[in-house]
Protein backbone atom coordinates (compact mmCIF):
# COMPACT_ATOMS: atom_id res chain seq x y z
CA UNK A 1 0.00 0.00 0.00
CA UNK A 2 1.37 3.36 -0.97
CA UNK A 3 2.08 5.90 2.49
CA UNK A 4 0.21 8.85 2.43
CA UNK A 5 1.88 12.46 2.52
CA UNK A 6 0.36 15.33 3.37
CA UNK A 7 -0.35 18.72 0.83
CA UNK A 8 -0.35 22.05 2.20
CA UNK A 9 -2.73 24.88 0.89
CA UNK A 10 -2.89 28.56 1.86
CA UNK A 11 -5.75 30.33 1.25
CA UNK A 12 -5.91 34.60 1.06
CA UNK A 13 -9.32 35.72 2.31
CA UNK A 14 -10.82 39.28 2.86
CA UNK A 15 -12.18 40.59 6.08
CA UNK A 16 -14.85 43.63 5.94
CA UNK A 17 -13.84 43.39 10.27
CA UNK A 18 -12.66 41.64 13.07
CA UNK A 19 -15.62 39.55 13.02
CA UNK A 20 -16.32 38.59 9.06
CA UNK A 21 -15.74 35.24 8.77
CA UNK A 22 -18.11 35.24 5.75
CA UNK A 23 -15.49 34.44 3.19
CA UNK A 24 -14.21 31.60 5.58
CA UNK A 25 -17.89 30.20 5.66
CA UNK A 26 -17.97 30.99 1.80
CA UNK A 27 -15.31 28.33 1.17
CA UNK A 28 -16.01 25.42 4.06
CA UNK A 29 -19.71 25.54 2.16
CA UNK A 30 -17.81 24.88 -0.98
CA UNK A 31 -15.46 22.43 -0.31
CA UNK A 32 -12.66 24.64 -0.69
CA UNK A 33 -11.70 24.59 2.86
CA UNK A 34 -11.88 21.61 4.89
CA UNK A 35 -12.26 22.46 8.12
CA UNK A 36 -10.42 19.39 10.19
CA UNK A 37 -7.57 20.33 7.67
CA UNK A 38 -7.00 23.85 8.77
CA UNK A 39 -3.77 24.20 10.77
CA UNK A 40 -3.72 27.67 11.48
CA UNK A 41 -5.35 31.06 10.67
CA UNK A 42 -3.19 34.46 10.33
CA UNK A 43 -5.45 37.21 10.54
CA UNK A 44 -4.85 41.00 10.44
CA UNK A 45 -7.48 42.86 12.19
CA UNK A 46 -7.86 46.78 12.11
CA UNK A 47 -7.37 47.46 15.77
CA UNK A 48 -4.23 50.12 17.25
CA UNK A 49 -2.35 46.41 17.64
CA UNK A 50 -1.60 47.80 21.15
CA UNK A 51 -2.46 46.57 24.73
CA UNK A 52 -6.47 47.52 24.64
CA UNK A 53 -6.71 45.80 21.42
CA UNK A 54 -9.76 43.61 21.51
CA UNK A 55 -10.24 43.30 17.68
CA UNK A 56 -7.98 40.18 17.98
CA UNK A 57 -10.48 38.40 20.27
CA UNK A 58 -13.04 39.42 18.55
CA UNK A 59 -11.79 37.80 15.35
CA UNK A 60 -10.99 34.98 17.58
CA UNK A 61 -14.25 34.59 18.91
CA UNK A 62 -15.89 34.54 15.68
CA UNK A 63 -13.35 32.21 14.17
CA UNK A 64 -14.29 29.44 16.85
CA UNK A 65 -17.92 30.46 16.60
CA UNK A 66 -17.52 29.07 12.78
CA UNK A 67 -15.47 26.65 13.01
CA UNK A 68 -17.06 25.08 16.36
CA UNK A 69 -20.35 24.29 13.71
CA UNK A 70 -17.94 21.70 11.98
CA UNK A 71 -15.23 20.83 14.59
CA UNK A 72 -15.54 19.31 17.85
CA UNK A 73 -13.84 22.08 20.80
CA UNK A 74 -10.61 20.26 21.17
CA UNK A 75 -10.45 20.59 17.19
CA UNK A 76 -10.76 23.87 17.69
CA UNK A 77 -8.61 25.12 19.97
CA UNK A 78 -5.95 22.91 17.88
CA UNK A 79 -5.94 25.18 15.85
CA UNK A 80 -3.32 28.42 16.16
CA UNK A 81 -5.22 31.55 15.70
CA UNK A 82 -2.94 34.60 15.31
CA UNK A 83 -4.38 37.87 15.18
CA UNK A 84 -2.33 40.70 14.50
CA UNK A 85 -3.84 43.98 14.97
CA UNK A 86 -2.84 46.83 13.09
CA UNK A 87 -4.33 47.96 9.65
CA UNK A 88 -2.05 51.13 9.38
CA UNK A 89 -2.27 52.74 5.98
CA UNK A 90 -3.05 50.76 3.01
CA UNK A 91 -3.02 47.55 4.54
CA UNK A 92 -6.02 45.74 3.77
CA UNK A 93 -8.15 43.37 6.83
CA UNK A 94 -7.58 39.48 5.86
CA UNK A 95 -7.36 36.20 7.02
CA UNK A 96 -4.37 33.37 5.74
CA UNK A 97 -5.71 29.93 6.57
CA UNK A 98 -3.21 27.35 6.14
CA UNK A 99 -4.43 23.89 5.48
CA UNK A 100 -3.19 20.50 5.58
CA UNK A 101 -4.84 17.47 3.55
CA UNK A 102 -3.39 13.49 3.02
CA UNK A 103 -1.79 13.50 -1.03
CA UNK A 104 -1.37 9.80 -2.13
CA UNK A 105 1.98 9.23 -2.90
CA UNK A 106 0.94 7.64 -6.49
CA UNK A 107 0.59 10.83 -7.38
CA UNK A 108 4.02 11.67 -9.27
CA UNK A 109 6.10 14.60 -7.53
CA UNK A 110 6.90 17.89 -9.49
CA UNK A 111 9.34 18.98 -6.14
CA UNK A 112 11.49 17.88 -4.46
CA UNK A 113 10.16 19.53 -1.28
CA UNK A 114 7.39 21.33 -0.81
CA UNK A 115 5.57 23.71 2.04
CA UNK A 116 5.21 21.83 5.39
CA UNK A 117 3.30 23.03 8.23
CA UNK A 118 3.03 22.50 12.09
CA UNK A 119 1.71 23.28 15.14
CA UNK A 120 2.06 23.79 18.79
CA UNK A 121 1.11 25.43 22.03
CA UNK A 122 2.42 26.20 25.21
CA UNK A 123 1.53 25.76 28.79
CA UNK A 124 0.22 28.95 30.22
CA UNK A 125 3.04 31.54 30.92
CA UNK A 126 3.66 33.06 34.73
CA UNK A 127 3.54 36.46 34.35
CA UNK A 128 6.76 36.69 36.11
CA UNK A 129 8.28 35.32 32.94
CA UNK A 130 7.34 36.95 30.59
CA UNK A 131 9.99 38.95 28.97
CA UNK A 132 13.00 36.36 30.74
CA UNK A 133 14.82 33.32 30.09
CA UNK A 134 11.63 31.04 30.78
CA UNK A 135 9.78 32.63 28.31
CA UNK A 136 12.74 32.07 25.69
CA UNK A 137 13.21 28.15 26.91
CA UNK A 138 9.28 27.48 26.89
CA UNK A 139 9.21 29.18 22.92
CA UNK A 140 12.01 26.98 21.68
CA UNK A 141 10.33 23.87 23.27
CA UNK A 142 7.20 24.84 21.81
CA UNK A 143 8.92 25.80 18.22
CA UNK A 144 10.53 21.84 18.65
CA UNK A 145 7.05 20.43 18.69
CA UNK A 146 5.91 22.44 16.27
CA UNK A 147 8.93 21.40 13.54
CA UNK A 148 8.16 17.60 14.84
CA UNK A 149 4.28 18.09 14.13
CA UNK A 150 5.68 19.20 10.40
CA UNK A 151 7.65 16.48 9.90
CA UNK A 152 10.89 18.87 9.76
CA UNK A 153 13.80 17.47 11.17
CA UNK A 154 16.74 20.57 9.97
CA UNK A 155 16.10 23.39 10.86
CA UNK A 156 17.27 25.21 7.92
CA UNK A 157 14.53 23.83 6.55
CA UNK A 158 12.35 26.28 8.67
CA UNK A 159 11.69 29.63 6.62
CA UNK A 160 8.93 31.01 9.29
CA UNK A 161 8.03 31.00 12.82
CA UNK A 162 5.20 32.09 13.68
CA UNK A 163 4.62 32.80 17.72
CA UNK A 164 1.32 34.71 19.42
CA UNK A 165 2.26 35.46 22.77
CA UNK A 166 0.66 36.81 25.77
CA UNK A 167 1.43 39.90 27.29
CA UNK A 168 0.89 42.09 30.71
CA UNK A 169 -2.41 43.54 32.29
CA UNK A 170 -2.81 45.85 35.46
CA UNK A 171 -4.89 42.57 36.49
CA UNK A 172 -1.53 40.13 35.48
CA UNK A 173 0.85 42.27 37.11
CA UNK A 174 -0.48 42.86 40.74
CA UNK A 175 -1.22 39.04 41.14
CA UNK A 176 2.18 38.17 39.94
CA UNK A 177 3.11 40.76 43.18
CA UNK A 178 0.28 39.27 45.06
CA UNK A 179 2.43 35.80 44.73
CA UNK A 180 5.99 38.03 45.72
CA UNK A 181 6.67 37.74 42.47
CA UNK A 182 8.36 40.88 40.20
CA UNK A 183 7.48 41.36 36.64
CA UNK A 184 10.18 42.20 34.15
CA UNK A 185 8.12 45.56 33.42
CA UNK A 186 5.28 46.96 34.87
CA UNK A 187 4.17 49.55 31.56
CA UNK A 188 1.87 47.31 30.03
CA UNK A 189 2.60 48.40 26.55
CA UNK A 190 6.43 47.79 26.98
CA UNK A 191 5.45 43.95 28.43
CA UNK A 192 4.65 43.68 24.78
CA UNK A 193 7.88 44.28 23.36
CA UNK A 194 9.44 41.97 26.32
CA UNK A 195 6.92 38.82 25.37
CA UNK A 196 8.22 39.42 21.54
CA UNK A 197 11.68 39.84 21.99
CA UNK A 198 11.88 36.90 24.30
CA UNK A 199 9.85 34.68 21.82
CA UNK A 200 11.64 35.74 19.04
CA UNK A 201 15.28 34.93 21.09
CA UNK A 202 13.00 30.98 21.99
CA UNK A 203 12.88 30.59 17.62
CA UNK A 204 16.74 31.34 17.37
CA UNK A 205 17.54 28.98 20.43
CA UNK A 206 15.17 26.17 18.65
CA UNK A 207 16.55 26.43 15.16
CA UNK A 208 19.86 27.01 16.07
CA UNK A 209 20.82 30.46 15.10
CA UNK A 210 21.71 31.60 18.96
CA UNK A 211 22.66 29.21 21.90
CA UNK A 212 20.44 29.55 24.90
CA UNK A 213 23.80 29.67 27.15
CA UNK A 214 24.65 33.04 24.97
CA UNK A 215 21.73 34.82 26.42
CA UNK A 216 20.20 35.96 29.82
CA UNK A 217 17.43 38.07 31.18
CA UNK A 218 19.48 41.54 30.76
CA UNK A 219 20.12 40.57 27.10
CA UNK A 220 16.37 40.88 26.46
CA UNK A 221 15.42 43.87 24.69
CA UNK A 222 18.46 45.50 25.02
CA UNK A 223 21.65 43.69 23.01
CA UNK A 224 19.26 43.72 19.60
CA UNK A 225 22.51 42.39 17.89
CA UNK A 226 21.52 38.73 18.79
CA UNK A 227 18.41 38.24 16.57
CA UNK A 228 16.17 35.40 14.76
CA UNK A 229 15.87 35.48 10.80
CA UNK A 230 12.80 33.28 10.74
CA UNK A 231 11.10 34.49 13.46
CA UNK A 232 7.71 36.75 13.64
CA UNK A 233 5.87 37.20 16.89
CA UNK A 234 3.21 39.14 18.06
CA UNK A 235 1.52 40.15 21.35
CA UNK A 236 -1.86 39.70 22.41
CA UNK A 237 -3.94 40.46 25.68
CA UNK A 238 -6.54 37.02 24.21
CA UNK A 239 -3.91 34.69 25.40
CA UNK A 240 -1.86 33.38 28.52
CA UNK A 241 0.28 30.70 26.90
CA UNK A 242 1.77 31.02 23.09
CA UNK A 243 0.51 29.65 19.70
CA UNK A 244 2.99 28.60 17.12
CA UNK A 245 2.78 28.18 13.77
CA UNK A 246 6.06 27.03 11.72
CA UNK A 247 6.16 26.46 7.86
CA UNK A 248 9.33 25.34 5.94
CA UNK A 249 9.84 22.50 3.26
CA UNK A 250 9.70 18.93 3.85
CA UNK A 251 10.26 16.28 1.52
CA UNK A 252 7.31 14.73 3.35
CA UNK A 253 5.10 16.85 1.36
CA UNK A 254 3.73 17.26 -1.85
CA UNK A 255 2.52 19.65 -4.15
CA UNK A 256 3.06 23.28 -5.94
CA UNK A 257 3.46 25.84 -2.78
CA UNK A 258 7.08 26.39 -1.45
CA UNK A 259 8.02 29.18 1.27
CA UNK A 260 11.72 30.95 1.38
CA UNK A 261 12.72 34.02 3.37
CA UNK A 262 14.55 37.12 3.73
CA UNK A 263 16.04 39.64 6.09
CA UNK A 264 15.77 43.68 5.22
CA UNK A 265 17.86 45.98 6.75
CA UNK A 266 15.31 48.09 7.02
CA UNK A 267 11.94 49.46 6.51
CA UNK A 268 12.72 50.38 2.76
CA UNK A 269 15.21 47.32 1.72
CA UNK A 270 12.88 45.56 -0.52
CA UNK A 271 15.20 43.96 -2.35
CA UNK A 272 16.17 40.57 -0.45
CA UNK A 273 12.21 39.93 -0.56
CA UNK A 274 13.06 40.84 -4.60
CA UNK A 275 15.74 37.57 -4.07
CA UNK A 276 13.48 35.64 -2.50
CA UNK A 277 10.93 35.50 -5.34
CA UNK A 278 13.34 35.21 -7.74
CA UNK A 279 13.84 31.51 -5.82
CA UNK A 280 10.81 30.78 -5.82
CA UNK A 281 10.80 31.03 -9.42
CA UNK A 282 9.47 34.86 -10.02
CA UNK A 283 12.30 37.07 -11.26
CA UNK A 284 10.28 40.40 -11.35
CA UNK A 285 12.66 43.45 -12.65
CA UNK A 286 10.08 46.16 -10.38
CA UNK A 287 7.11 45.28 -9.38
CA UNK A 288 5.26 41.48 -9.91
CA UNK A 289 3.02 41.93 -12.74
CA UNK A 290 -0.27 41.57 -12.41
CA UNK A 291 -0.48 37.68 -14.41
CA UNK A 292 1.91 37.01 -11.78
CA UNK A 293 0.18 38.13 -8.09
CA UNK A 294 -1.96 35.10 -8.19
CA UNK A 295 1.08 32.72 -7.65
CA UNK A 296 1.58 34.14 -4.57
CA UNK A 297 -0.31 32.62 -1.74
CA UNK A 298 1.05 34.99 1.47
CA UNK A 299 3.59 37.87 2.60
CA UNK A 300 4.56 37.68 5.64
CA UNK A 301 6.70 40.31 7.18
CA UNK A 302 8.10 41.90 10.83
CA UNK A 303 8.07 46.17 11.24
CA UNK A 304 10.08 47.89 13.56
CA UNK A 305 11.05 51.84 14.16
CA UNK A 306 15.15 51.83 14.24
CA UNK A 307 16.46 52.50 17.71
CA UNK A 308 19.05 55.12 16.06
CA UNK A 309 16.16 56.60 14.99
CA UNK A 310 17.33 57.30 11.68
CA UNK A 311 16.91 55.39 8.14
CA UNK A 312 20.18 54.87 6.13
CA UNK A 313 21.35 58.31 7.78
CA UNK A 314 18.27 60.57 7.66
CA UNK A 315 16.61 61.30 11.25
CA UNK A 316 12.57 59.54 11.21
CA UNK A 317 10.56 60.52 14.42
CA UNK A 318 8.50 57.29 15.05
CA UNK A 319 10.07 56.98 18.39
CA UNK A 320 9.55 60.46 19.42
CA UNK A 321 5.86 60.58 18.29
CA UNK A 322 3.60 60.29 22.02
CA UNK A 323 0.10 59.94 20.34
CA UNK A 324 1.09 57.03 17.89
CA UNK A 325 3.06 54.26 18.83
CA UNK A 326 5.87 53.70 16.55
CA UNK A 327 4.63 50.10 15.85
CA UNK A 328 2.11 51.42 13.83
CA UNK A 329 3.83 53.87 11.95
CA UNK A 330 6.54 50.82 10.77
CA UNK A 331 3.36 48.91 9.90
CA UNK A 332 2.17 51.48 7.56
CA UNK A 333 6.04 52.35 6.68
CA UNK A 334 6.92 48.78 5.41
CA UNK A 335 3.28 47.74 4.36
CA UNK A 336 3.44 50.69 2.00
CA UNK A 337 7.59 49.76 1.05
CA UNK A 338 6.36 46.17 0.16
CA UNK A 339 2.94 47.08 -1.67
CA UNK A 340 5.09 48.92 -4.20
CA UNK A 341 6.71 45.82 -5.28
CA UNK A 342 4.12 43.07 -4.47
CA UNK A 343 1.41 45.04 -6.11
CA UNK A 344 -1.14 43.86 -3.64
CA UNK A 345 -2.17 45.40 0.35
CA UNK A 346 -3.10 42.26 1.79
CA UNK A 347 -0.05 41.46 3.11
CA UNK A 348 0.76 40.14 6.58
CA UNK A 349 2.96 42.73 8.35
CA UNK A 350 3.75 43.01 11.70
CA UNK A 351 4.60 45.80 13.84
CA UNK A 352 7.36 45.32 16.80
CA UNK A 353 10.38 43.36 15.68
CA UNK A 354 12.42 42.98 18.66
CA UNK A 355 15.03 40.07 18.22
CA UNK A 356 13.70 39.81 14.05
CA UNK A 357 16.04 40.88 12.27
CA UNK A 358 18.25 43.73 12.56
CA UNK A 359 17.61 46.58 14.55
CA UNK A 360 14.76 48.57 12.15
CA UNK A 361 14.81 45.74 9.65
CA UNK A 362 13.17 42.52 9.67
CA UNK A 363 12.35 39.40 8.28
CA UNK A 364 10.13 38.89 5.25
CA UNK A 365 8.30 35.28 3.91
CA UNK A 366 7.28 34.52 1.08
CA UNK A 367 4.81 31.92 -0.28
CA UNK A 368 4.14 30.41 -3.68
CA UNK A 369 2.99 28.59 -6.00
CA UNK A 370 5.68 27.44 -8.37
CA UNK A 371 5.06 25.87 -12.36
């Protein structure tokens, strides 16, 4: 009898808000979405993406509402549902669901490899860890699972890490002191930052690109040289433990989609994401022509204001602006920087890139569909 490997799909779907699932429900009544399939849902929501943000649960919310018609509630909660909030400038609402289904493996291979996707969550997070060494050992156990649940065994193999983590409340903070416990910060906003960085330092430790004996709790938003390539995470007040989502390439999967990555320097360094289409098979001169956008199944990208505050010399004020935090602004800043050579706004960017990239750059991932 022939083994079965799996197929991964990604499917691009609009959101009129946080709670239109519509398009979702459009495709599970067509049979273009199996729901005991989906692996994970990436969804940008048009909240500030700050502490008060409660566009991500309500996207969350409505997500299980759907999806609890079909699955049973352990099916559901299986699932990693990362909501980033932050619509900032041209950046259109939408949803990414990735999917997994079984491929026979009569089915002659075009690849090599192809996209592979896992999963994993955490056990709840003490708020007295967040932002500290615990926080970076439970990530990289959690990104280990995830890369087994793939089927990826080398880690440079792993293009993206995906990581929703929780972050700090008034409420979080004074019963971590209730317990004689200290939190690494007690500005709620900041905590933010902290959870990110210290996920984003748990992805380097699990694929290798920092040891864990190289870092410690003063290290942790503070030396930015030590950073992940592969890693995008994002805080959330919806969530106490973290959700991972990792996708690479597995010769334990079939079919079309493949996934490679980049690193810019900076908010306007568009051309390593330029490189990485070009190996994926789409060598684009400016931007991707239009007969060409529908090959590509997902952006996925990390924002972040330059500590220097400058950009390749010239003095930016995202830093120094108190109505507006400067997350948003990079969101808008590299949403806009990567919609000029995409030629699309529904693109996954993230604001806060602590420990992605370098300091005011980030990484960038790239899916799709090759001939």
């Amino acid at each position: 009898m022939p083994t079965a490997s799996r197929h991964a799909f990604v499917h691009r779907l609009p959101m009129r808000s946080p709670d239109d699932v519509s398009a979702l429900a459009t495709a599970i009544a067509q049979g273009t979405i199996a729901p005991a399939g989906i692996v994970a849902i990436l969804g940008k929501t048009e909240g500030n993406g700050c502490v008060n943000d409660f566009t991500r649960a309500f996207a969350v919310r409505s997500l299980e509402a759907l999806l609890g018609r079909h699955l049973a509630s352990d099916a559901v909660r299986q699932i990693a549902m990362v909501m980033s909030g932050g619509t900032e400038g041209a950046l259109s609402p939408h949803m990414i669901v990735f999917e997994a289904r079984e491929a026979d493996n009569d089915t002659p291979r075009a690849h090599a490899k192809s996209l592979a996707l896992g999963r994993a969550r955490t056990p709840e997070l003490a708020s007295e860890h967040l932002g500290r060494m615990p926080q970076v050992e439970q990530v990289a156990a959690g990104v280990r699972v995830a890369m087994a649940d793939a089927g990826i065994t080398d880690p440079a193999d792993v293009h993206y890490v995906q990581v929703k983590c929780p972050l700090l409340t008034m409420e979080r903070i004074e019963a971590a002191e209730a317990r004689g416990q200290r939190t690494a910060v007690r500005d709620t906003l900041k905590s933010m930052g902290f959870s990110r960085g210290a996920s984003a330092l748990g992805v380097a430790v699990a694929l290798g690109e920092l040891a864990s004996s190289d870092l410690s709790d003063q290290m942790i938003c503070a030396g930015y040289a030590r950073y992940s390539e592969r890693a995008a995470t994002s805080g959330g007040v919806e969530l106490l433990d973290h959700e991972i989502l990792v996708a690479g390439m597995s010769a334990d999967w079939t079919g079309p989609l493949a996934i490679d990555h980049a690193v810019m320097a900076d908010g306007i360094d568009t051309e390593p994401a330029r490189a990485a289409l070009a190996r994926l098979g789409l060598n684009v001169a400016g931007q991707v022509p239009a007969a060409e956008r529908g090959r590509i199944a997902a952006v996925l990208a990390k924002a972040e204001a330059a500590q220097s505050g400058r950009v390749r010399g010239h003095r930016h004020t995202m830093l120094d602006d108190s109505d507006v935090s400067s997350t948003r602004h990079a969101r808008a800043f590299v949403g806009g920087a990567l919609a000029g050579l995409f030629g699309f706004t529904d693109l996954f960017v993230s604001g806060g890139a602590e420990h992605q990239g370098p300091d005011g750059g980030g990484p960038v991932a790239v899916i799709a569909r090759r001939d």
